[in-house]
PDB file of N, CA and C in Angstrom:
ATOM      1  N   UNK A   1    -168.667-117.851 -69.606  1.00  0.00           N
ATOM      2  CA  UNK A   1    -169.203-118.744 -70.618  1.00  0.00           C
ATOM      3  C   UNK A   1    -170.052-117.927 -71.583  1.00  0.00           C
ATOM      4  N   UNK A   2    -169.795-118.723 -73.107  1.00  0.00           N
ATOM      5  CA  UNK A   2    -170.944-117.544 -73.730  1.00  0.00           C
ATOM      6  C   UNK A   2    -171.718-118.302 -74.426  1.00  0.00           C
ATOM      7  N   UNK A   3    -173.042-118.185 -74.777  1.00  0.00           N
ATOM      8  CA  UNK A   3    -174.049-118.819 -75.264  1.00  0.00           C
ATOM      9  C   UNK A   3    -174.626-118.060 -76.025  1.00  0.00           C
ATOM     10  N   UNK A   4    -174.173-118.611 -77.607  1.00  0.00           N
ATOM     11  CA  UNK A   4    -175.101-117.500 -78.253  1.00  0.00           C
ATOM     12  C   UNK A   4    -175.500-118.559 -79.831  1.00  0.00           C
ATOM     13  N   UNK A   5    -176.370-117.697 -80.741  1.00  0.00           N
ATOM     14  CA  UNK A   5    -176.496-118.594 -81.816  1.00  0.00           C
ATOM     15  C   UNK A   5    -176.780-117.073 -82.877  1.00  0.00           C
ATOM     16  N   UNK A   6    -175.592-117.671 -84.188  1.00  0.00           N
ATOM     17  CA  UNK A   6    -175.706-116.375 -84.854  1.00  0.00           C
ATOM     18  C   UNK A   6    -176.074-116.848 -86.746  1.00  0.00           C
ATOM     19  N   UNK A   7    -176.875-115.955 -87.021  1.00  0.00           N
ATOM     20  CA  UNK A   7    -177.551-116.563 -88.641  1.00  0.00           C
ATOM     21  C   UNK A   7    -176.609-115.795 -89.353  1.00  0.00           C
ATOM     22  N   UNK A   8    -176.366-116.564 -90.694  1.00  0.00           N
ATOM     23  CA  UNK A   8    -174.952-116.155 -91.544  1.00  0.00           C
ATOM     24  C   UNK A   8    -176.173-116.746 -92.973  1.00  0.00           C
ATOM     25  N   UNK A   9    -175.550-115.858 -94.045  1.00  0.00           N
ATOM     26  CA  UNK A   9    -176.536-116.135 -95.158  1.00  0.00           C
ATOM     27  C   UNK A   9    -175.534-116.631 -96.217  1.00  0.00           C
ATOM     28  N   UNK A  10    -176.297-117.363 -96.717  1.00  0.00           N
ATOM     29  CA  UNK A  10    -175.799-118.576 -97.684  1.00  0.00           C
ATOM     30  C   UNK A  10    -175.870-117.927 -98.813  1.00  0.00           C
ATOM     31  N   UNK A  11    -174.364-117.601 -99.733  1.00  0.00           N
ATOM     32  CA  UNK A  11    -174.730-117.063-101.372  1.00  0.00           C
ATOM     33  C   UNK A  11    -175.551-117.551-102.256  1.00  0.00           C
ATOM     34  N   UNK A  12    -176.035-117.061-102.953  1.00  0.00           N
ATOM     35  CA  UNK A  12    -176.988-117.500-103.885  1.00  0.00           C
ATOM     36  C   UNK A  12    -176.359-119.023-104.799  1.00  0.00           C
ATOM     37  N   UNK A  13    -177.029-119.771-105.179  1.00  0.00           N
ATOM     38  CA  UNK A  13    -176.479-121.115-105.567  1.00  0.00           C
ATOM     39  C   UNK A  13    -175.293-121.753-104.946  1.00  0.00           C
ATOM     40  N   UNK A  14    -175.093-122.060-103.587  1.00  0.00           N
ATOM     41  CA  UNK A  14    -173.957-122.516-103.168  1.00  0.00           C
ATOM     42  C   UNK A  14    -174.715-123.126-102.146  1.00  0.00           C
ATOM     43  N   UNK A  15    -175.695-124.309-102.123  1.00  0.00           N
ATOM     44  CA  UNK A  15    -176.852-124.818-101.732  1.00  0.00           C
ATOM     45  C   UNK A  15    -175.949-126.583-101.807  1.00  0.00           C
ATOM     46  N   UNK A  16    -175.874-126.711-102.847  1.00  0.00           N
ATOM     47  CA  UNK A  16    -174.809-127.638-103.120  1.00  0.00           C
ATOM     48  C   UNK A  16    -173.835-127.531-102.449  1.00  0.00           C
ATOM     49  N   UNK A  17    -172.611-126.939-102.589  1.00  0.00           N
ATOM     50  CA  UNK A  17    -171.820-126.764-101.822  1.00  0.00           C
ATOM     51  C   UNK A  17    -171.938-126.959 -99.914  1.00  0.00           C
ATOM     52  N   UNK A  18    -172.679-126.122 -99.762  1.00  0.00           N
ATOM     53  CA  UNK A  18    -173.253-126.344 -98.665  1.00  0.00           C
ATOM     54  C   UNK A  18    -173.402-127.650 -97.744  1.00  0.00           C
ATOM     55  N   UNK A  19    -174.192-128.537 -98.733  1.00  0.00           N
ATOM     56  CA  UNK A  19    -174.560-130.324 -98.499  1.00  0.00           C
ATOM     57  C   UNK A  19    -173.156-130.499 -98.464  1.00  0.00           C
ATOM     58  N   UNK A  20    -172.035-130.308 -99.152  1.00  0.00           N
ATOM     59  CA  UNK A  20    -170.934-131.393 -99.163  1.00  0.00           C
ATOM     60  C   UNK A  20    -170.539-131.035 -97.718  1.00  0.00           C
ATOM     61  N   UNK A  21    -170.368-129.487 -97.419  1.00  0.00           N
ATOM     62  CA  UNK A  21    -169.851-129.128 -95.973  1.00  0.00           C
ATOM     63  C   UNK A  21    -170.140-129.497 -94.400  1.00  0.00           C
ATOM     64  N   UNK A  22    -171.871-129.814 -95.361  1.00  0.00           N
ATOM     65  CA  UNK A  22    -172.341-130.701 -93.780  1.00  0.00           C
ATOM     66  C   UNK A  22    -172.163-132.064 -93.684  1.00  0.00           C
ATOM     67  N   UNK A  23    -171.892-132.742 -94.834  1.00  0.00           N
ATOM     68  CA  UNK A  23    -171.318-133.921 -95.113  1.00  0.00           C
ATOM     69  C   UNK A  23    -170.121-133.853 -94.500  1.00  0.00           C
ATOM     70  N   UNK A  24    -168.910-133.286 -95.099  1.00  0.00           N
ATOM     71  CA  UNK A  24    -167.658-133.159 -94.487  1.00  0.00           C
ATOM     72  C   UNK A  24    -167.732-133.212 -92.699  1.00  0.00           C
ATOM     73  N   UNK A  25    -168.159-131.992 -92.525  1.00  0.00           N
ATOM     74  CA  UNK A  25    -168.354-132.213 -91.147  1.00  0.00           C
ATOM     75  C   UNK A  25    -168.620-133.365 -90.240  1.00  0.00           C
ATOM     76  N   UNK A  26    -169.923-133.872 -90.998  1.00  0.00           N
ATOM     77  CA  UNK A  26    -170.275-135.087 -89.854  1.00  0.00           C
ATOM     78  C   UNK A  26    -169.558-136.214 -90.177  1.00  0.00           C
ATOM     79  N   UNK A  27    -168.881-136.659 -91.895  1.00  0.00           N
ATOM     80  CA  UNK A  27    -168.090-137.427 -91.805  1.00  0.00           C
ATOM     81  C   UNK A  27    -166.709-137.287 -90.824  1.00  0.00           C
ATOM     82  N   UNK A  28    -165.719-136.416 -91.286  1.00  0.00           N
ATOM     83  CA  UNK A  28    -165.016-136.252 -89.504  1.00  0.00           C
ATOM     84  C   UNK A  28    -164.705-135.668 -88.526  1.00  0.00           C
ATOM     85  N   UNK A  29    -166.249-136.462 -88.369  1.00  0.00           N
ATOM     86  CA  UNK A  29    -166.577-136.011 -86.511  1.00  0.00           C
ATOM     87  C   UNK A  29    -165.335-135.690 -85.525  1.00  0.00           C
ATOM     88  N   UNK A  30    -164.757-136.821 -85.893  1.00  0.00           N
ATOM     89  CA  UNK A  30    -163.740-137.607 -84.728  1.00  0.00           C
ATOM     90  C   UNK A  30    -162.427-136.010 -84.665  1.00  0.00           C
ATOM     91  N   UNK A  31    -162.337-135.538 -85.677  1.00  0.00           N
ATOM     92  CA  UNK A  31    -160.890-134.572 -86.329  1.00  0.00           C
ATOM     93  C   UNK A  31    -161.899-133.410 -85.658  1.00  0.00           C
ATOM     94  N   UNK A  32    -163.310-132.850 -86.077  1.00  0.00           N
ATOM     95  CA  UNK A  32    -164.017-131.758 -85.768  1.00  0.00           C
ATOM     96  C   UNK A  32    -164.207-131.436 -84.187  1.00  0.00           C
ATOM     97  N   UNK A  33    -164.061-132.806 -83.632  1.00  0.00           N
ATOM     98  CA  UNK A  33    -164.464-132.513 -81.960  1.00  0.00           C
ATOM     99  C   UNK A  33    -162.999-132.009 -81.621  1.00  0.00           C
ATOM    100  N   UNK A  34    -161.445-133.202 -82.049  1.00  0.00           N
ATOM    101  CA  UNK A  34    -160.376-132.926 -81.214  1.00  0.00           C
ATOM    102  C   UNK A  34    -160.145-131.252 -81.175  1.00  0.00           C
ATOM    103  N   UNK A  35    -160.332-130.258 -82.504  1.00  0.00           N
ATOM    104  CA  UNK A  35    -160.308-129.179 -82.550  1.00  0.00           C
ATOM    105  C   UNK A  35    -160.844-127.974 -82.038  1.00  0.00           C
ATOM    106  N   UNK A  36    -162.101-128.653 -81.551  1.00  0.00           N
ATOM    107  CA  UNK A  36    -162.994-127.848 -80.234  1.00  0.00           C
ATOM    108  C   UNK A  36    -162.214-127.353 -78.847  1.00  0.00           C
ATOM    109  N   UNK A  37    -161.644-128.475 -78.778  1.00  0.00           N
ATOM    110  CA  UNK A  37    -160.565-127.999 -77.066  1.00  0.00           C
ATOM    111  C   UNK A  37    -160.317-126.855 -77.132  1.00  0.00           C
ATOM    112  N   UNK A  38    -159.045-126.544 -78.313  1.00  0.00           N
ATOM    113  CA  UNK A  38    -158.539-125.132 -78.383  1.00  0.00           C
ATOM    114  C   UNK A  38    -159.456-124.555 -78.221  1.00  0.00           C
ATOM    115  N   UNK A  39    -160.791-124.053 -78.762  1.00  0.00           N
ATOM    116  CA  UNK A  39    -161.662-123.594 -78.653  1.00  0.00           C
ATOM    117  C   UNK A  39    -162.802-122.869 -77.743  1.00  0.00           C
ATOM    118  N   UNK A  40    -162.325-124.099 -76.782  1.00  0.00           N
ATOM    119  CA  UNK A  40    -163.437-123.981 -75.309  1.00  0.00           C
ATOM    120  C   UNK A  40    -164.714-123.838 -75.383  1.00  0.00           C
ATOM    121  N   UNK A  41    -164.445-124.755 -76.977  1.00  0.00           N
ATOM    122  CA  UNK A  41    -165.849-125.007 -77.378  1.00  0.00           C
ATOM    123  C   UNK A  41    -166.600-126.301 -76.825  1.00  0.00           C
ATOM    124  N   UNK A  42    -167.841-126.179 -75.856  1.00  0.00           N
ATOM    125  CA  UNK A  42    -168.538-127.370 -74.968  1.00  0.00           C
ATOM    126  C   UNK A  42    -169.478-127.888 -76.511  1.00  0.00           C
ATOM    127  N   UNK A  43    -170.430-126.978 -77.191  1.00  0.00           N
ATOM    128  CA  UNK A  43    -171.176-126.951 -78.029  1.00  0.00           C
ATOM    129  C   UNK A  43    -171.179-126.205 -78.850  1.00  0.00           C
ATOM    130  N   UNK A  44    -171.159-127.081 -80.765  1.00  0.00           N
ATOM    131  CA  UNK A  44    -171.710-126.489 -81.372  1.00  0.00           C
ATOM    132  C   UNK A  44    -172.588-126.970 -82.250  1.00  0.00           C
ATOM    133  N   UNK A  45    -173.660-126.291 -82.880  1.00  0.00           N
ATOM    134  CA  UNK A  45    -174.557-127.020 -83.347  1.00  0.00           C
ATOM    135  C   UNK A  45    -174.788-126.108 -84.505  1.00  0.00           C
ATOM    136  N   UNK A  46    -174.617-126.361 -86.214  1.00  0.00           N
ATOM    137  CA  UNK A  46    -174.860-125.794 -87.257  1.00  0.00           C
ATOM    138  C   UNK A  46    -176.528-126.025 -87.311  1.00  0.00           C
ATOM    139  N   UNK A  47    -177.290-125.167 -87.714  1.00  0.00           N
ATOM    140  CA  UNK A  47    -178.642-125.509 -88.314  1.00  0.00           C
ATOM    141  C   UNK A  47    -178.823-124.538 -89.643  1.00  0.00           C
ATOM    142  N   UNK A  48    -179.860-125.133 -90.634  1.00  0.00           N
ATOM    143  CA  UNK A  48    -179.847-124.653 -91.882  1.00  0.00           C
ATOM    144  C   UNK A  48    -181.803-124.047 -92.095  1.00  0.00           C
ATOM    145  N   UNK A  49    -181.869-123.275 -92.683  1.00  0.00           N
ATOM    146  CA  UNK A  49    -183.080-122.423 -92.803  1.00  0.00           C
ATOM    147  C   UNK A  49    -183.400-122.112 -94.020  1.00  0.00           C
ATOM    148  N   UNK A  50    -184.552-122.341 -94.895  1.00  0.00           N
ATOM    149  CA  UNK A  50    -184.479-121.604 -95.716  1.00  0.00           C
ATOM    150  C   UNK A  50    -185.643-120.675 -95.677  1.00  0.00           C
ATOM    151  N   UNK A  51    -185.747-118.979 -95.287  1.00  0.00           N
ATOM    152  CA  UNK A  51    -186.793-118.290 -95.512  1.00  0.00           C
ATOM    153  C   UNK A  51    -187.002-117.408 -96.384  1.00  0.00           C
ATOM    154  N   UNK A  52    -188.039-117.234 -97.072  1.00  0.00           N
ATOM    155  CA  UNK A  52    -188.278-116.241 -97.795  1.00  0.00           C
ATOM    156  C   UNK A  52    -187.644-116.191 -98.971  1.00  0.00           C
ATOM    157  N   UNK A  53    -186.890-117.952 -99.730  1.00  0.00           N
ATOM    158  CA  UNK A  53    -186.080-118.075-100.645  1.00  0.00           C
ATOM    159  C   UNK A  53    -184.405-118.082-100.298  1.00  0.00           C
ATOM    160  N   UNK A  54    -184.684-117.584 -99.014  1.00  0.00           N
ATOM    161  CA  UNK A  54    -182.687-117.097 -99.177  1.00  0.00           C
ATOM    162  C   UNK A  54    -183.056-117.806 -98.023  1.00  0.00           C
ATOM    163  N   UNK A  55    -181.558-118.892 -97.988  1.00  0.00           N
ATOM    164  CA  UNK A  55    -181.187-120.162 -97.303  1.00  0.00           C
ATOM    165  C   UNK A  55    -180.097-119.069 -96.209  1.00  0.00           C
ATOM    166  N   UNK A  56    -180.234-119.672 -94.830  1.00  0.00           N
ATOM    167  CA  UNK A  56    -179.348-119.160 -93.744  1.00  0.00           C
ATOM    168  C   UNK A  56    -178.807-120.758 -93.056  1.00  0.00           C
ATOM    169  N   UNK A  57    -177.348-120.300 -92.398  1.00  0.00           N
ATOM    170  CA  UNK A  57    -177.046-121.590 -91.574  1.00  0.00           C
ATOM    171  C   UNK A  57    -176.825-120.157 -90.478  1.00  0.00           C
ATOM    172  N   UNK A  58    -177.373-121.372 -88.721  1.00  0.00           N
ATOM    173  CA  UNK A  58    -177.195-120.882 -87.685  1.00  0.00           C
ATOM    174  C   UNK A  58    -176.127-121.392 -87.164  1.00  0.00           C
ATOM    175  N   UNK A  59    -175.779-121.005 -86.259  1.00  0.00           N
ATOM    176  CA  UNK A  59    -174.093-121.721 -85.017  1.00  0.00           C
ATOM    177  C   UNK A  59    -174.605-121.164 -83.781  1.00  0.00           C
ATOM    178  N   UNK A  60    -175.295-122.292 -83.215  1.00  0.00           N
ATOM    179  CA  UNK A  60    -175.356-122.041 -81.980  1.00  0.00           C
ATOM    180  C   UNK A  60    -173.911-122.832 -81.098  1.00  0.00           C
ATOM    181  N   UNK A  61    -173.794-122.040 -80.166  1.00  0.00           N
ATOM    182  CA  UNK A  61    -172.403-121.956 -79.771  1.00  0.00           C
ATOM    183  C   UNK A  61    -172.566-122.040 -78.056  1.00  0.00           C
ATOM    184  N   UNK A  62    -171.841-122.788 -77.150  1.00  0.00           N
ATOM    185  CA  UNK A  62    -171.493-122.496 -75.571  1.00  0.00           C
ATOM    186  C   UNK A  62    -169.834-122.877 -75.957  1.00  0.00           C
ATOM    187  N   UNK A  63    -169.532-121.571 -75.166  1.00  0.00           N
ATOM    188  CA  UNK A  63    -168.257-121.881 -75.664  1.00  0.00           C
ATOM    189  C   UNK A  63    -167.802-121.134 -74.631  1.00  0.00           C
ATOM    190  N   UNK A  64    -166.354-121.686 -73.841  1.00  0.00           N
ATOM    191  CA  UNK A  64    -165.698-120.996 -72.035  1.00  0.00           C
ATOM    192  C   UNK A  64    -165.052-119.374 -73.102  1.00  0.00           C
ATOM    193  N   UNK A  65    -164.419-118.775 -72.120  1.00  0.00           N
ATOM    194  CA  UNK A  65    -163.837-117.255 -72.467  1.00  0.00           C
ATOM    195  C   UNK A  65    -162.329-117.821 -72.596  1.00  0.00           C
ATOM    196  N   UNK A  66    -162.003-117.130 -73.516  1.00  0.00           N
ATOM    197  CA  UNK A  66    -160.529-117.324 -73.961  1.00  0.00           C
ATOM    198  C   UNK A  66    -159.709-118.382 -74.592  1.00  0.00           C
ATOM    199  N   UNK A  67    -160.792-119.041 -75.547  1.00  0.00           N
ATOM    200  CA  UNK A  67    -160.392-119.844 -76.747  1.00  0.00           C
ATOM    201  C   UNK A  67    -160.012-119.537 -77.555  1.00  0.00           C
ATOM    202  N   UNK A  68    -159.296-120.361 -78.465  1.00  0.00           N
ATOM    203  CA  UNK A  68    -158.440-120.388 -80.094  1.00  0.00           C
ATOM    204  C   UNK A  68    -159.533-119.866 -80.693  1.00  0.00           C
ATOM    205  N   UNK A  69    -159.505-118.615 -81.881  1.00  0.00           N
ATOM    206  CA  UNK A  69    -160.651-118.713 -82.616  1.00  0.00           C
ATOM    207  C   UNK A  69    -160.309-119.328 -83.732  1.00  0.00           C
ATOM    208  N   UNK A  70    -161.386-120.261 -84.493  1.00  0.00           N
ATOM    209  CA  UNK A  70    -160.749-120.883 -85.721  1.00  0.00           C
ATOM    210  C   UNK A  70    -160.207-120.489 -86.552  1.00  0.00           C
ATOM    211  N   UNK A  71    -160.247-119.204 -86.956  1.00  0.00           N
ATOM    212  CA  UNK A  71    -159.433-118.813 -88.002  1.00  0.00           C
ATOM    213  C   UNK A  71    -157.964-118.681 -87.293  1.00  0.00           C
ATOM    214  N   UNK A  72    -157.123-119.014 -86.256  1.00  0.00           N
ATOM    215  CA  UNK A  72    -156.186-118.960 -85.496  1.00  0.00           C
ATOM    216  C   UNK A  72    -155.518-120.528 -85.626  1.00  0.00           C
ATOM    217  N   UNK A  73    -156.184-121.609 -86.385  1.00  0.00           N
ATOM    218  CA  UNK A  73    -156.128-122.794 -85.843  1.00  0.00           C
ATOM    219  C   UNK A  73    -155.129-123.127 -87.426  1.00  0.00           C
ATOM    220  N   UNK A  74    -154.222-124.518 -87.344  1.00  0.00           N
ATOM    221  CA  UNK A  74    -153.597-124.688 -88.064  1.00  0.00           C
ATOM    222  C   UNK A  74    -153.377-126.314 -88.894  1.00  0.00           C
ATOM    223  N   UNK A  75    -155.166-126.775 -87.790  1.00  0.00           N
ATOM    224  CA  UNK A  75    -155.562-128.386 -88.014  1.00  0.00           C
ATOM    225  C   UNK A  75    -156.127-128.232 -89.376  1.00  0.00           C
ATOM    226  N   UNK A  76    -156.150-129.547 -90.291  1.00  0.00           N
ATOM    227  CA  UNK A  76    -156.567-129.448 -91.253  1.00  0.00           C
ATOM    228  C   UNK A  76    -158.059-129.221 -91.223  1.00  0.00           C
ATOM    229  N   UNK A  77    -158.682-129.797 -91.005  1.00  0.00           N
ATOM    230  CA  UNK A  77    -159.995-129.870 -90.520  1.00  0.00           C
ATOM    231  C   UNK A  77    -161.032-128.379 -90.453  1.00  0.00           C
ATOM    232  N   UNK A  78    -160.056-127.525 -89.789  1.00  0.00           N
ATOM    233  CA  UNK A  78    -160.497-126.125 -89.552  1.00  0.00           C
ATOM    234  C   UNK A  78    -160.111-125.313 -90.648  1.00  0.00           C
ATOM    235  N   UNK A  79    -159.239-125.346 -91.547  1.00  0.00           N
ATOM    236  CA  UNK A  79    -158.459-125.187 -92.567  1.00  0.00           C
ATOM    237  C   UNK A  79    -159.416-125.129 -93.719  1.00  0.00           C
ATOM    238  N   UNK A  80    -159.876-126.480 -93.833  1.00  0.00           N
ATOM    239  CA  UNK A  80    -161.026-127.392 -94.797  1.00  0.00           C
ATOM    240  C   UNK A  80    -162.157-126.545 -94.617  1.00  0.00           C
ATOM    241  N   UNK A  81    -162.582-126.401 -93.328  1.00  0.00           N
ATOM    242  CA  UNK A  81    -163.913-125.583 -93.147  1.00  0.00           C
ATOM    243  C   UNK A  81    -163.821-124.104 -93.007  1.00  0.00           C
ATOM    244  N   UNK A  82    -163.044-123.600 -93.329  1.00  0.00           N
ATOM    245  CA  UNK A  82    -162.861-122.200 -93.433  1.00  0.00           C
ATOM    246  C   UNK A  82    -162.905-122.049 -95.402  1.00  0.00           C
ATOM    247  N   UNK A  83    -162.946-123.039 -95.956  1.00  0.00           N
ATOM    248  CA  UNK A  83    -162.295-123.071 -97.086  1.00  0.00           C
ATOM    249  C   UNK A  83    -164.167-122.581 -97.800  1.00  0.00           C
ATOM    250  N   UNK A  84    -164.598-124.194 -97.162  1.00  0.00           N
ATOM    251  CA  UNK A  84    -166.292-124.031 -97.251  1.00  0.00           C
ATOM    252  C   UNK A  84    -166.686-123.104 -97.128  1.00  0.00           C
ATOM    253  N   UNK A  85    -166.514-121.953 -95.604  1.00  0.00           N
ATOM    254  CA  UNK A  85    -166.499-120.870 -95.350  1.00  0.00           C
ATOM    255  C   UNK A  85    -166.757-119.522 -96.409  1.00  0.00           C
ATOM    256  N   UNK A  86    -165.493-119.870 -96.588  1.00  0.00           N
ATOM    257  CA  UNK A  86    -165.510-118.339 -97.599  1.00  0.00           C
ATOM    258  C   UNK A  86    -166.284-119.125 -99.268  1.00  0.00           C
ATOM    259  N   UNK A  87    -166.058-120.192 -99.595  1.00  0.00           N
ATOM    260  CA  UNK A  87    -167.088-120.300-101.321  1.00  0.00           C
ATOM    261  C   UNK A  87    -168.640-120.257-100.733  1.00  0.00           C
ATOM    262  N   UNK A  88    -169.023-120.864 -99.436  1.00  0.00           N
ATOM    263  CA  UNK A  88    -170.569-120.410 -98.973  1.00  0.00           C
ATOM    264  C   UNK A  88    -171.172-119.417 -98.237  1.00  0.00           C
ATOM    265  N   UNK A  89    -170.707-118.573 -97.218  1.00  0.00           N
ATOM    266  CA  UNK A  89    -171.484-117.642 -96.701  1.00  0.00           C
ATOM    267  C   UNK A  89    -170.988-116.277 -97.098  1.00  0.00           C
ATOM    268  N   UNK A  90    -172.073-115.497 -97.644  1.00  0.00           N
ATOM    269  CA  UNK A  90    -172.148-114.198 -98.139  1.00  0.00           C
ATOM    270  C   UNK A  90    -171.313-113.173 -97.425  1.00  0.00           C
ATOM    271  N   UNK A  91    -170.559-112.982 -97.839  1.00  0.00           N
ATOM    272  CA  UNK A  91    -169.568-111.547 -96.920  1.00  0.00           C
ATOM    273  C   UNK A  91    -170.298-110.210 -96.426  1.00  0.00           C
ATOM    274  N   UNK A  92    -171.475-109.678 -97.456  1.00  0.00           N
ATOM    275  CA  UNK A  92    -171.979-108.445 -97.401  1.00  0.00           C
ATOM    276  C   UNK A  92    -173.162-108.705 -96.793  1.00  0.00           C
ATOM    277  N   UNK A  93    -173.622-110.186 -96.291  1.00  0.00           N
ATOM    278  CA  UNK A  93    -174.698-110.218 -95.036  1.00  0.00           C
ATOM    279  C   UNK A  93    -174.250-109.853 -93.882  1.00  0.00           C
ATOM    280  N   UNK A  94    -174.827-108.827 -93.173  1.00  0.00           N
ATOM    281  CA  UNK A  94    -174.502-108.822 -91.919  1.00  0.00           C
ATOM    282  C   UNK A  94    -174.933-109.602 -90.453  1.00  0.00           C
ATOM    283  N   UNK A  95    -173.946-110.794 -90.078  1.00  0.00           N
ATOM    284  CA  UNK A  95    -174.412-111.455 -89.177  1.00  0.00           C
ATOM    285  C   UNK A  95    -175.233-111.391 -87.987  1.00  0.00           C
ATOM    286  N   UNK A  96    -176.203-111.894 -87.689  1.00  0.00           N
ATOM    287  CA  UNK A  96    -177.349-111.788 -87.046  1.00  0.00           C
ATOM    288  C   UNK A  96    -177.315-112.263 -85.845  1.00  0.00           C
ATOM    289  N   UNK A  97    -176.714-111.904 -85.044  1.00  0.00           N
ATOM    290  CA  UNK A  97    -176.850-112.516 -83.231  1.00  0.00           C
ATOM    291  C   UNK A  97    -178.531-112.319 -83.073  1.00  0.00           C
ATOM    292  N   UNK A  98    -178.871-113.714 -82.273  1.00  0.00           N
ATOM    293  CA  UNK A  98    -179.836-113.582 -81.810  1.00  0.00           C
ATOM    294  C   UNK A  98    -180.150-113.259 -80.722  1.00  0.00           C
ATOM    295  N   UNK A  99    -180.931-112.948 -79.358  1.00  0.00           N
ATOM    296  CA  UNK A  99    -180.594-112.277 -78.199  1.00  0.00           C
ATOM    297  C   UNK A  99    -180.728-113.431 -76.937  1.00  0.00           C
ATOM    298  N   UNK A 100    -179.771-113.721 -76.396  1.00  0.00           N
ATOM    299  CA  UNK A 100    -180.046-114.845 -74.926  1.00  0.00           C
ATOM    300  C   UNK A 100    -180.932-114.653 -73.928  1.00  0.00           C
ATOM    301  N   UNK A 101    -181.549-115.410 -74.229  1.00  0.00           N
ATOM    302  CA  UNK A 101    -182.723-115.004 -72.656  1.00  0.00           C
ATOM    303  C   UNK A 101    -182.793-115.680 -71.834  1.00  0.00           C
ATOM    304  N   UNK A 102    -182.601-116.848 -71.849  1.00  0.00           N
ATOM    305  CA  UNK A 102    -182.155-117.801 -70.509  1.00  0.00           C
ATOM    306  C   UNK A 102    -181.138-118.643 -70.990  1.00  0.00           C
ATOM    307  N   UNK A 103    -180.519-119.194 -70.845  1.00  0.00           N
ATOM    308  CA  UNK A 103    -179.451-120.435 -70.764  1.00  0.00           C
ATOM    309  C   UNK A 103    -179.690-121.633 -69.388  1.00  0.00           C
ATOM    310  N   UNK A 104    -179.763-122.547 -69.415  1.00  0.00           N
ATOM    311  CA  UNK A 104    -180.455-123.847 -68.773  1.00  0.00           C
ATOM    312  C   UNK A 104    -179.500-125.340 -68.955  1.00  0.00           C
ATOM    313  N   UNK A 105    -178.552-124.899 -68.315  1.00  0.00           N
ATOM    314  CA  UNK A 105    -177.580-125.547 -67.745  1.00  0.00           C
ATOM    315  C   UNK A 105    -177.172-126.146 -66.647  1.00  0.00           C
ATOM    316  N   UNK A 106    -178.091-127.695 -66.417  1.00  0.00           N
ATOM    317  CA  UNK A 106    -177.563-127.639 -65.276  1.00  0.00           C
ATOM    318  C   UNK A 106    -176.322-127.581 -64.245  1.00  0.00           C
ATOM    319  N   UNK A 107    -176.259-127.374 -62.811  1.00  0.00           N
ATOM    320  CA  UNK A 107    -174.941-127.447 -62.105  1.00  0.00           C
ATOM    321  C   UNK A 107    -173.978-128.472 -62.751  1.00  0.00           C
ATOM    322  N   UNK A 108    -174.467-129.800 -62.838  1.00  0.00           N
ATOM    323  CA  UNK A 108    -173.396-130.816 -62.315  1.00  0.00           C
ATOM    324  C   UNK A 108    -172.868-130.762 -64.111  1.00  0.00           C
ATOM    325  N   UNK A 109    -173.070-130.290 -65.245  1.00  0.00           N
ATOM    326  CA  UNK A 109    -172.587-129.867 -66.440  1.00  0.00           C
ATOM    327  C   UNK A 109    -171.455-128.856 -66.219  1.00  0.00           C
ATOM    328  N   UNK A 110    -172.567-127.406 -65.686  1.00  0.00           N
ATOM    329  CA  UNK A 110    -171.660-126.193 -65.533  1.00  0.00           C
ATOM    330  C   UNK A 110    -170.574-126.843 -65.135  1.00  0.00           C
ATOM    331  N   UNK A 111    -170.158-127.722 -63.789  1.00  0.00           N
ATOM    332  CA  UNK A 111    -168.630-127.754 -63.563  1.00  0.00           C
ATOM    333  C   UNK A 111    -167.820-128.575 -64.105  1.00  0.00           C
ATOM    334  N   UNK A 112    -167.985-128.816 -64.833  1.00  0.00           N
ATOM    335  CA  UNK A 112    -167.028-129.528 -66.169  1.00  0.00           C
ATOM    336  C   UNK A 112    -166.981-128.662 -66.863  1.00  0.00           C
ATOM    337  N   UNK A 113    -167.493-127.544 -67.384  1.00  0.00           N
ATOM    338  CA  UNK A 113    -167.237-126.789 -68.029  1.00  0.00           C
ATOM    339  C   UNK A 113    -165.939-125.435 -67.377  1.00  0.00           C
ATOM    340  N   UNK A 114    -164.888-125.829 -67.993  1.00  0.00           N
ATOM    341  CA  UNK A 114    -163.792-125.120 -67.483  1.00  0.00           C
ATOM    342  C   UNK A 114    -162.737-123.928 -68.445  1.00  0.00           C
TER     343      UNK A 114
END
């Protein structure tokens, strides 16, 4: 299983853009979860930051070993958000893993997680 959460930096004026993507997203939910399976994605959770002027989104992620990665996927949905993808997060930022120090999961979760 891997548990991690990684900061990706938002291009300059694409702040806008941005809002519609988290819009998109939570409008469909229902299309965003079925696409997780492939994935062996249990959790993911986007969060948005703005420090020091320059706006970051996080992805914290639990996700099993040996999932679809989205750019592999051929649902619209993932398609759509890859699209967001490349007009919002900066290519020449280098992505920021943050470091795991505990994970706090209980048992009767862990075994559903397959």
């Amino acid at each position: 299983m891997n548990v991690e959460i990684t900061r990706f930096k938002v291009l300059d004026g694409k702040s806008k853009q941005v809002d519609e993507w988290m819009e998109f997203l939570n409008k469909n939910m229902k299309d965003v979860l079925l696409t997780l399976e492939d994935e062996k994605m249990y959790v993911e959770t986007i969060f948005r930051e703005v420090l020091n002027g320059e706006e970051y989104l996080y992805w914290y992620a639990v996700q099993g070993e040996g999932g679809q990665d989205v750019t592999e996927s051929s649902h619209w949905i993932d398609i759509k958000h890859l699209e967001y993808w490349k007009e919002c997060i900066d290519p020449s930022f280098r992505p920021v893993d943050l470091s795991t120090e505990v994970v706090m999961i209980p048992d009767k979760i862990k075994m559903h997680m397959n």
